[in-house]
Protein backbone atom coordinates (compact mmCIF):
# COMPACT_ATOMS: atom_id res chain seq x y z
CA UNK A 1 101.77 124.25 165.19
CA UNK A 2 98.77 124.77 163.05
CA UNK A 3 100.56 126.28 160.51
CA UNK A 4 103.34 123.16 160.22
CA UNK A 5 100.55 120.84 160.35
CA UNK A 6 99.17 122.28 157.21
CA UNK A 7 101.96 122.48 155.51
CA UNK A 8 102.49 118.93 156.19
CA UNK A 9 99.30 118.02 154.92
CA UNK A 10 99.55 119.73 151.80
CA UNK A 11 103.13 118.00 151.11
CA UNK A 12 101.73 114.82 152.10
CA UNK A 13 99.44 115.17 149.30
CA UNK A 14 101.77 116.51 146.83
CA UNK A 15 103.80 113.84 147.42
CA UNK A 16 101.07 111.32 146.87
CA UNK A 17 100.02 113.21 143.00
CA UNK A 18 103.60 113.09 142.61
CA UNK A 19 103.94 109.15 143.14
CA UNK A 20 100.80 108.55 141.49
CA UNK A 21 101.35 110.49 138.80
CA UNK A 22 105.27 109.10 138.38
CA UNK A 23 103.55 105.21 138.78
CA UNK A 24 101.24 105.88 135.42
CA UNK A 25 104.37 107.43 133.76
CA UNK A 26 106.17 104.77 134.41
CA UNK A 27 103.54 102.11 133.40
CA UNK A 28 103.02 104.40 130.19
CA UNK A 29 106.74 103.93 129.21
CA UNK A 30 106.68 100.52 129.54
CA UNK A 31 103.18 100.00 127.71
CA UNK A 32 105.12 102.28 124.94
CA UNK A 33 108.26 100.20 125.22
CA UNK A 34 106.65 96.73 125.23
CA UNK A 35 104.33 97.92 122.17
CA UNK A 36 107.90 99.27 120.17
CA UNK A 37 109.68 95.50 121.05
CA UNK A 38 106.41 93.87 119.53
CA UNK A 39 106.44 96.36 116.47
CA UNK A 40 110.15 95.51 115.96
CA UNK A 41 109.76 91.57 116.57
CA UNK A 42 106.38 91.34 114.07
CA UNK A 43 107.30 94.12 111.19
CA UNK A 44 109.44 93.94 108.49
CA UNK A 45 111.81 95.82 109.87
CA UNK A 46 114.12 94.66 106.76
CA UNK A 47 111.99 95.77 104.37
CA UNK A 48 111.98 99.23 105.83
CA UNK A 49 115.24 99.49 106.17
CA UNK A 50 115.86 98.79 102.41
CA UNK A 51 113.48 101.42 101.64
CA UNK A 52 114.67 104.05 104.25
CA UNK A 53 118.07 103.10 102.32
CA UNK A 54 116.29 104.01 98.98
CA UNK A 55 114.59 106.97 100.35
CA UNK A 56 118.67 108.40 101.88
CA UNK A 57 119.54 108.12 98.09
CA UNK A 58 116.93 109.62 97.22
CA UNK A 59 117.63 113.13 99.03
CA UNK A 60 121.28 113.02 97.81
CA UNK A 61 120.24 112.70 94.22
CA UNK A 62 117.08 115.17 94.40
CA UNK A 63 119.82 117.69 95.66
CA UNK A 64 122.44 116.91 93.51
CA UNK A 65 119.73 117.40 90.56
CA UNK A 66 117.65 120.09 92.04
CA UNK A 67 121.47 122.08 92.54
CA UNK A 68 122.64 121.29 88.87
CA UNK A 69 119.18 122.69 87.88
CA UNK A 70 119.41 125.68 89.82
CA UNK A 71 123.00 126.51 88.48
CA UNK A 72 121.87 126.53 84.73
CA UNK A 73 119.18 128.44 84.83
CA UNK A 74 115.86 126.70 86.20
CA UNK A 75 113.99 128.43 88.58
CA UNK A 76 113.88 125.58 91.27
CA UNK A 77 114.90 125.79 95.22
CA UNK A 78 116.88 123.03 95.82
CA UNK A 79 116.44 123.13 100.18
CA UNK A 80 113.00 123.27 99.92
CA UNK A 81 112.81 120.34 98.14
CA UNK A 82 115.53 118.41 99.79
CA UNK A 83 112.98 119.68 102.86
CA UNK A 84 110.02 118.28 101.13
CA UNK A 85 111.39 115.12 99.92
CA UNK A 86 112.84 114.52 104.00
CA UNK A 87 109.25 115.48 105.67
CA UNK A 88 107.50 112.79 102.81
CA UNK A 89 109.95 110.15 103.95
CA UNK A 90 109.20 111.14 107.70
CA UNK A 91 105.09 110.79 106.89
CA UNK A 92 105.69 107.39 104.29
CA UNK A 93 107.52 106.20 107.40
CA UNK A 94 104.32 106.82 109.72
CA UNK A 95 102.68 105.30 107.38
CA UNK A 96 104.53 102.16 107.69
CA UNK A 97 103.51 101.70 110.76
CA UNK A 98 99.74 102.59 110.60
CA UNK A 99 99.28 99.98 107.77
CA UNK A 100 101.33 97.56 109.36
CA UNK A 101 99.68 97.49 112.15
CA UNK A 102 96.02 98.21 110.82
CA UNK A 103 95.01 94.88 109.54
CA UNK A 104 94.17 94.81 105.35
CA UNK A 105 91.30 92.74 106.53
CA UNK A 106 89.70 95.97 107.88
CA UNK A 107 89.91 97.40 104.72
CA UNK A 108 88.89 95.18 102.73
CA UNK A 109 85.77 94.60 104.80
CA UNK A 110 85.26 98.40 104.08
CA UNK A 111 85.97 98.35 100.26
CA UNK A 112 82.93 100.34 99.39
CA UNK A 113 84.09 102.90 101.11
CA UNK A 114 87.27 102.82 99.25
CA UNK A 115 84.98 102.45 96.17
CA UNK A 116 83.56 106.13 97.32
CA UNK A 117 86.95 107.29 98.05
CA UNK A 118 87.78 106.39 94.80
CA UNK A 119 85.24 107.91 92.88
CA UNK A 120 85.94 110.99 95.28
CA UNK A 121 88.97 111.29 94.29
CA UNK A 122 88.57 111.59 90.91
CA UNK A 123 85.42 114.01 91.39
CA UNK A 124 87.62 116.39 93.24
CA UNK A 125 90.44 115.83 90.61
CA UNK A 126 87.90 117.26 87.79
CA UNK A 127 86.89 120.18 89.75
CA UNK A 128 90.23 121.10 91.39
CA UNK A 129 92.67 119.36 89.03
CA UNK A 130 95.69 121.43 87.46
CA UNK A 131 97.95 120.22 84.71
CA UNK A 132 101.73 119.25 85.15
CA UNK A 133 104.19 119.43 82.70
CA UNK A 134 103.23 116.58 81.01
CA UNK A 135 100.24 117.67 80.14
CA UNK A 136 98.12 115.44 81.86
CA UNK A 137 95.52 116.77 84.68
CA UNK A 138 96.65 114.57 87.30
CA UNK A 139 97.34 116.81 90.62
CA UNK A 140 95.22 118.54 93.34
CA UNK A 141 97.34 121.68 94.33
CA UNK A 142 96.45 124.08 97.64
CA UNK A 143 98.40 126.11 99.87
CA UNK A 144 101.61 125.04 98.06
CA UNK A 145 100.84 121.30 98.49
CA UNK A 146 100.14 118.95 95.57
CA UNK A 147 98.47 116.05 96.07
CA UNK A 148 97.75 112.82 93.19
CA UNK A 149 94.84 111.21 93.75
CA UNK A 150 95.85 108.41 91.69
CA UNK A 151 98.53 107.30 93.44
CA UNK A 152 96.24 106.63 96.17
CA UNK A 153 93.92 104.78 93.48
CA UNK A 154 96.11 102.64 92.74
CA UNK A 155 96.99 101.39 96.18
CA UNK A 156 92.98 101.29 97.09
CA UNK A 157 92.42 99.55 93.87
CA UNK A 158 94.95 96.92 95.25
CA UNK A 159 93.06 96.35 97.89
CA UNK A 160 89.84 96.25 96.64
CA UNK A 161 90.76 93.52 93.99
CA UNK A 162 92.57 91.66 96.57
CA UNK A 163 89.23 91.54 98.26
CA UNK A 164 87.32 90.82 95.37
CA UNK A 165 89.23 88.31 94.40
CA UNK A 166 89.40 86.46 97.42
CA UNK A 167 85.69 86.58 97.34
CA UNK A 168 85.38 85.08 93.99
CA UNK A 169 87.25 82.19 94.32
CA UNK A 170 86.50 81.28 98.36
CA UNK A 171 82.76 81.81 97.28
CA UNK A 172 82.37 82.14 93.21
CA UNK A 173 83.76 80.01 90.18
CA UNK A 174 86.31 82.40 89.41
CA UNK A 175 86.41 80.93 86.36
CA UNK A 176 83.14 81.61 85.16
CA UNK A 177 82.83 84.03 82.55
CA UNK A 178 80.64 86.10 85.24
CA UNK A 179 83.45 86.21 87.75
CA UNK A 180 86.08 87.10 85.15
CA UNK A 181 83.56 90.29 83.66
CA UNK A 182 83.66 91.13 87.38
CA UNK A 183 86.93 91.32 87.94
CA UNK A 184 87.76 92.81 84.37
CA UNK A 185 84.84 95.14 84.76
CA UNK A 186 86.51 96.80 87.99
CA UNK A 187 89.46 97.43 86.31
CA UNK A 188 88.19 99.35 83.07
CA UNK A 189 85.89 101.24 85.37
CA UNK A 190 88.96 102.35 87.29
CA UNK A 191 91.43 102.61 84.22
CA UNK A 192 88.83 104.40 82.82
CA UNK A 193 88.51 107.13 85.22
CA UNK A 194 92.36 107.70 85.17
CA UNK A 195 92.31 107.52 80.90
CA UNK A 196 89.55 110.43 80.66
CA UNK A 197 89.76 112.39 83.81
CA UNK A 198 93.42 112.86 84.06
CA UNK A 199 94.79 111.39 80.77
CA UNK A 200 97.73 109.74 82.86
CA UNK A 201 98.35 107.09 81.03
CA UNK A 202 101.24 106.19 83.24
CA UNK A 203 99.15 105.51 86.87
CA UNK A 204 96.77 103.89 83.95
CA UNK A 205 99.60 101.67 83.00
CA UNK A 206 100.67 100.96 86.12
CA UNK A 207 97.31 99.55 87.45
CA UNK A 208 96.89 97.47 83.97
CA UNK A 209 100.34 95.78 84.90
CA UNK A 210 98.86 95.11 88.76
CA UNK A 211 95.82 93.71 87.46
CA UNK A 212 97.17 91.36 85.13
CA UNK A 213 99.62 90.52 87.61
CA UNK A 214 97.23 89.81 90.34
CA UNK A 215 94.91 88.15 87.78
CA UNK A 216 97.75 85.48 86.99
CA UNK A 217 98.57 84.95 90.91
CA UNK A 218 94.81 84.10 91.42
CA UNK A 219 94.63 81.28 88.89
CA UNK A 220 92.52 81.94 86.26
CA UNK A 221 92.78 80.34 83.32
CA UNK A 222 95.20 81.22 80.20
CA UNK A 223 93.00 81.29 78.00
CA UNK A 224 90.80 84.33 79.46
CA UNK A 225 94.39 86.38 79.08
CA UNK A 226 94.38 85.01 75.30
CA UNK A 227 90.45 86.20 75.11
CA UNK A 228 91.53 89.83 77.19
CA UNK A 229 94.65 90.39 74.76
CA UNK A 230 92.34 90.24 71.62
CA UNK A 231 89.23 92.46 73.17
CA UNK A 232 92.46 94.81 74.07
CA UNK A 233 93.66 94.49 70.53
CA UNK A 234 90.16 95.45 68.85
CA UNK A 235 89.43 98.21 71.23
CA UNK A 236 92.68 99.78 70.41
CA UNK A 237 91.93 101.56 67.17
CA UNK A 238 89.09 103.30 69.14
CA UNK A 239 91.17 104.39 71.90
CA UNK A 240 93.78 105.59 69.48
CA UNK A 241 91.57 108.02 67.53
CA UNK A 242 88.91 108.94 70.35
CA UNK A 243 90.42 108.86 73.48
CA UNK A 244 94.27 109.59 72.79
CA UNK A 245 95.64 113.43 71.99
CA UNK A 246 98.12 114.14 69.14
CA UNK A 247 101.03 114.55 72.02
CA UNK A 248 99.98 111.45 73.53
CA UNK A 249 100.17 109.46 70.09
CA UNK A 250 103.73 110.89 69.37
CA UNK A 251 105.13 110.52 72.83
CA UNK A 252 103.83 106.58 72.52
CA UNK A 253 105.79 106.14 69.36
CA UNK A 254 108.95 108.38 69.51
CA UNK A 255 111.25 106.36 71.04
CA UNK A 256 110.49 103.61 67.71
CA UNK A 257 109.92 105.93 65.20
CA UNK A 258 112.82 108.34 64.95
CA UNK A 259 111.00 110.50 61.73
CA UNK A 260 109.20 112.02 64.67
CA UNK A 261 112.04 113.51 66.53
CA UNK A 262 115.40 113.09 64.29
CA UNK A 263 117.74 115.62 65.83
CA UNK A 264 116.54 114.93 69.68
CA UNK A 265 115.51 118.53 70.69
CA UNK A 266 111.82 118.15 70.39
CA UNK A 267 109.30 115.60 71.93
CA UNK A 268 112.48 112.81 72.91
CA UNK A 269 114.60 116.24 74.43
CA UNK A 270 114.25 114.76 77.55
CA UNK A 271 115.21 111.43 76.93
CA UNK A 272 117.80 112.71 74.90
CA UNK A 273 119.29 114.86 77.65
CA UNK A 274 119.16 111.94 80.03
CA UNK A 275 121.07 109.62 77.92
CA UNK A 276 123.67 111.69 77.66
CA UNK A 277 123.78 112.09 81.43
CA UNK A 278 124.04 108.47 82.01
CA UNK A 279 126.56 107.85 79.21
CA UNK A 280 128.78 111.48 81.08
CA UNK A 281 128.87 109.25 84.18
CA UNK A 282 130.24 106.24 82.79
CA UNK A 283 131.54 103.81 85.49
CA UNK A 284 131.72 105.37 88.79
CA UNK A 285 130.16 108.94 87.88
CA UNK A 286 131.51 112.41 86.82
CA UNK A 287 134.50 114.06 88.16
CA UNK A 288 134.64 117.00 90.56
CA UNK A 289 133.64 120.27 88.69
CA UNK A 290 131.77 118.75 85.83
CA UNK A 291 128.86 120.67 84.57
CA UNK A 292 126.21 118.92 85.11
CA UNK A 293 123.51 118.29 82.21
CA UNK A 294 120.30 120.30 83.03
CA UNK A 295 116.86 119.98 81.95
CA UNK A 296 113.30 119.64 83.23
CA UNK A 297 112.32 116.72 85.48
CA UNK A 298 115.27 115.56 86.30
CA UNK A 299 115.22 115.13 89.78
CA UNK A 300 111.33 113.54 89.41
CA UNK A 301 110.84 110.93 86.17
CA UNK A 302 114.46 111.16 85.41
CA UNK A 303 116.19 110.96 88.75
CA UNK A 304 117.57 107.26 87.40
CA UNK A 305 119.70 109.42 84.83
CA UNK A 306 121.21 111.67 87.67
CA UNK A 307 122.42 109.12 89.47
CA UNK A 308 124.26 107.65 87.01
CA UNK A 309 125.45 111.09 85.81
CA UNK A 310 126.89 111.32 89.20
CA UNK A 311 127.39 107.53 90.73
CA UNK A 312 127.99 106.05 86.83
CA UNK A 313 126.63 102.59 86.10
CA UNK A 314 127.61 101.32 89.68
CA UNK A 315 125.07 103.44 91.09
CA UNK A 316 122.60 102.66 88.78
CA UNK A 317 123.51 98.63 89.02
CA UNK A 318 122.68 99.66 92.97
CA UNK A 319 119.52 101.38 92.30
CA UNK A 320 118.18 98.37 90.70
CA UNK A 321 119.39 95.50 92.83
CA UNK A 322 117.83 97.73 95.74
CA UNK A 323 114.53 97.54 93.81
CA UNK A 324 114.81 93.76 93.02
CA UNK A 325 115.42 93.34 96.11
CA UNK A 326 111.81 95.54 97.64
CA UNK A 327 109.94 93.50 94.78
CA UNK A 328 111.39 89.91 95.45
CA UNK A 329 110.93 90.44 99.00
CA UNK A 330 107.09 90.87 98.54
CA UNK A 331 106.47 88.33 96.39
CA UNK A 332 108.40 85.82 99.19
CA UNK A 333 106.18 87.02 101.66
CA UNK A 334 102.74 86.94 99.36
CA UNK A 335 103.59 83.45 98.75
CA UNK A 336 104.82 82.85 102.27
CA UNK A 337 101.83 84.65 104.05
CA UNK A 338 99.26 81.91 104.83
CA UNK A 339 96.52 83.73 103.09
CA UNK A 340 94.94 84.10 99.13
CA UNK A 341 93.76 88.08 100.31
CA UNK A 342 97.21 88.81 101.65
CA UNK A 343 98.94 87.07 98.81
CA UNK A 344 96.80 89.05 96.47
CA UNK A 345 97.98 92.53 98.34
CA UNK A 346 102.01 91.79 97.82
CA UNK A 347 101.77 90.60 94.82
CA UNK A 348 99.76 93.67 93.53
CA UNK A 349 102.14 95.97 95.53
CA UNK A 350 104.98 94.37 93.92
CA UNK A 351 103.53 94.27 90.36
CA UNK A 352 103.16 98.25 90.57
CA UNK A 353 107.10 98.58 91.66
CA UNK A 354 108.24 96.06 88.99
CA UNK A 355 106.12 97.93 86.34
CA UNK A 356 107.02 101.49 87.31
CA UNK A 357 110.28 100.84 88.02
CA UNK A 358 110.92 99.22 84.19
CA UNK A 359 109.15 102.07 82.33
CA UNK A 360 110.89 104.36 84.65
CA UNK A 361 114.56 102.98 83.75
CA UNK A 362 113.49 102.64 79.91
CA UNK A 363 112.45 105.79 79.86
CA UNK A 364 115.62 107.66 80.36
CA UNK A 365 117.45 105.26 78.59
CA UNK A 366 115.41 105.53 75.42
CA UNK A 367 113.33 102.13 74.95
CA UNK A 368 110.27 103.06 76.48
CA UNK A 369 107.42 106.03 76.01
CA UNK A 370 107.91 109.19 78.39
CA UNK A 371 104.49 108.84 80.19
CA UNK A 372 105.51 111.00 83.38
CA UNK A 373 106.19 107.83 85.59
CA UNK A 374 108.53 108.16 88.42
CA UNK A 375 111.48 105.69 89.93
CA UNK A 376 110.06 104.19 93.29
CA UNK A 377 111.43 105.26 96.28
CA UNK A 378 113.80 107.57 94.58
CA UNK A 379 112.17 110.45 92.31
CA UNK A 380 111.10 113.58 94.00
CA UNK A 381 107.31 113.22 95.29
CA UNK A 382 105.75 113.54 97.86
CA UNK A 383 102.37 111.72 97.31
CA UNK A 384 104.46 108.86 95.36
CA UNK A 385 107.09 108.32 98.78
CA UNK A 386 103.98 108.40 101.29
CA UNK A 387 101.82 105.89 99.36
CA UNK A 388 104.77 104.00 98.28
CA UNK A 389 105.84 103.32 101.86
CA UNK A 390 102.21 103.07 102.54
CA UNK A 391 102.08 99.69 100.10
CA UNK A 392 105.18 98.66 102.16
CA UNK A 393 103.37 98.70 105.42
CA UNK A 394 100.51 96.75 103.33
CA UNK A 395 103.28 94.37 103.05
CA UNK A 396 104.71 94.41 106.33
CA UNK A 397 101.09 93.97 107.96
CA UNK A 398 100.87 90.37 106.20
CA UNK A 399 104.19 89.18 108.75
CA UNK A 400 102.98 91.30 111.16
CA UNK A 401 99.71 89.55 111.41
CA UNK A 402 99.66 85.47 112.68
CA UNK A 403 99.56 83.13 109.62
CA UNK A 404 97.04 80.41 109.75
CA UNK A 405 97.75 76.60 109.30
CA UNK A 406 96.78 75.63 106.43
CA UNK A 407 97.05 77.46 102.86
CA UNK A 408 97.67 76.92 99.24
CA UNK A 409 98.24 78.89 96.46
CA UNK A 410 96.89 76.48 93.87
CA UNK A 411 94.28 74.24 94.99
């Protein structure tokens, strides 16, 4: 009997954990299931998907290039990079959903620490910074892993000007020729850093385009863009012959001066190879067994001409009305969001995309410089998908978050 009654006891027990422990699961599930519903009710949920739509394309073209490489010659593994480019989307997606859900407020309460992180980054880029095949120094490499530190400068310096910004005109006459050194004087400390450090004159004219861009959306007057323009235009005979290399200079000018390049296979080979990948594809892409053009970088800055190689100009007319659509969208909800800080984030995030995505396009058609700028949400990149989706969840945050009453963009 004594034995049965402990054996009782100790089931008794058991069974009690077990209930207890089954309760708190349960209550965990629906803790995690309430906090998905809210996710899914607050995000932009279409905003992701037109990126995770981007991002499918994406895979399919970086294989299609990566294979067409691979067959002519180019010693480039295109599973491990169909691999890559599928784990980056998986982390840019994470992402999302961090930044949506972190308030920008946070961060831009903390902007000198994104100051530091800044300046960090940029430190570490001079004393572990390798070359790409650009030339330009712009990538932290370990263990197989390359990292760009100014593709998270850019997003920071979003931020941080949003917050400045904000600050200057709640507070400040942003007018005021103090405010407007301010602002100005952030930027060429930041453009700066890129210029010498890592001579990547793309990220550098990417974050020119955001600040003007955000400049404009905060009001200031037209004529400190007339006054801006000319200290530009003065300072650019110094920046051509001090701060600019010979293959810089020529890769600025050889898509207008064709003395430079006349039969293609030099500086423009790239651009030359690309246009004639778009102009094989033609309407609806190449036919089954064509052999596909190959050269360097096409399934990064020139991932625009491989899908047209291979989905013609209906595929490219796709790529683009995808993109209009990412950059419209955060511009409707900057100017929808309730707030001058959150305006100031989407319509930063969406004059990087609008930027990039134009020098991107013009450079593998021809029209514009080949500054080693790649297509959002669709070139091959790791640090470019998880910081791009990264801005999107900066975007996503401002619906996620309650909008206040009473705003204006103008007053």
């Amino acid at each position: 009997m004594r034995k049965e009654q402990i054996y009782a006891k100790i089931t008794l027990v058991w069974a009690g954990h077990f209930q207890g422990f089954s309760r708190k699961a349960v209550l965990a599930i629906k803790k995690i299931k309430k906090a998905v519903v809210q996710f899914v009710e607050r995000a932009d949920i279409f905003l992701l998907v037109v990126c995770l739509i981007c991002s499918a394309i994406s895979v399919y073209s970086v294989y299609l290039a990566t294979k067409g490489m691979a067959a002519g010659g180019v010693n480039i593994n295109p599973t491990k990079c169909v691999i890559v480019q599928i784990f980056s989307i998986f982390l840019g997606v994470i992402a999302f959903v961090i930044f949506t859900v972190l308030d920008a407020d946070i961060l831009g309460a903390r902007w000198k620490a994104l100051c530091v992180i800044n300046v960090l980054l940029m430190i570490a880029l001079i004393i572990f910074g390798t070359a790409d095949d650009t030339g330009n120094k712009s990538w932290i490499r370990f263990a197989g892993i390359g990292i760009q530190p100014s593709e998270v400068v850019k997003i920071l310096y979003i931020v941080i000007s949003a917050k400045q910004m904000t600050y200057l005109r709640e507070y400040k006459d942003y007018n005021s020729f103090f405010s407007v050194v301010q602002m100005a004087g952030h930027f060429v400390i930041v453009f700066g850093m890129i210029v010498v450090i890592s001579s990547d004159l793309g990220s550098a004219t990417i974050l020119l385009a955001v600040f003007l861009m955000m400049f404009f959306a905060l009001g200031v007057k037209l004529y400190w863009f007339a006054i801006g323009g000319a200290a530009v235009a003065a300072m650019i005979p110094l920046l051509w012959n001090y701060f600019l290399k010979d293959y810089q200079k020529q890769r600025l000018l050889a898509p207008y001066d064709k003395t430079i390049d006349p039969d293609g296979w030099g500086i423009t080979w790239q651009t030359t190879q690309s246009k004639l990948s778009l102009a094989s594809g033609r309407l609806s892409g190449v036919e089954e067994g064509h052999t596909a053009t190959v050269f360097t970088g096409k399934h990064t800055d020139f991932i625009f001409a491989c899908i047209g190689e291979n989905f013609g100009m209906i595929g490219c007319l796709v790529v683009i009305v995808l993109l209009l659509v990412i950059i419209v969208h955060c511009i409707r909800m900057g100017t929808h969001s309730g707030r001058l800080y959150d305006m100031l984030i989407c319509i930063g995030v969406a004059g990087a995309i609008t930027f990039q995505s134009f020098i991107n396009i013009g450079m593998c058609i021809g029209i514009t410089p080949v500054i080693g700028i790649t297509l959002p949400f669709f070139s091959y990149g790791g640090s470019s998908m998880v910081t791009l989706f990264s801005a999107m969840g900066l975007v996503s945050g401002v619906k996620y978050k309650p909008k206040p009453e009473h705003f204006s963009m103008i007053c």
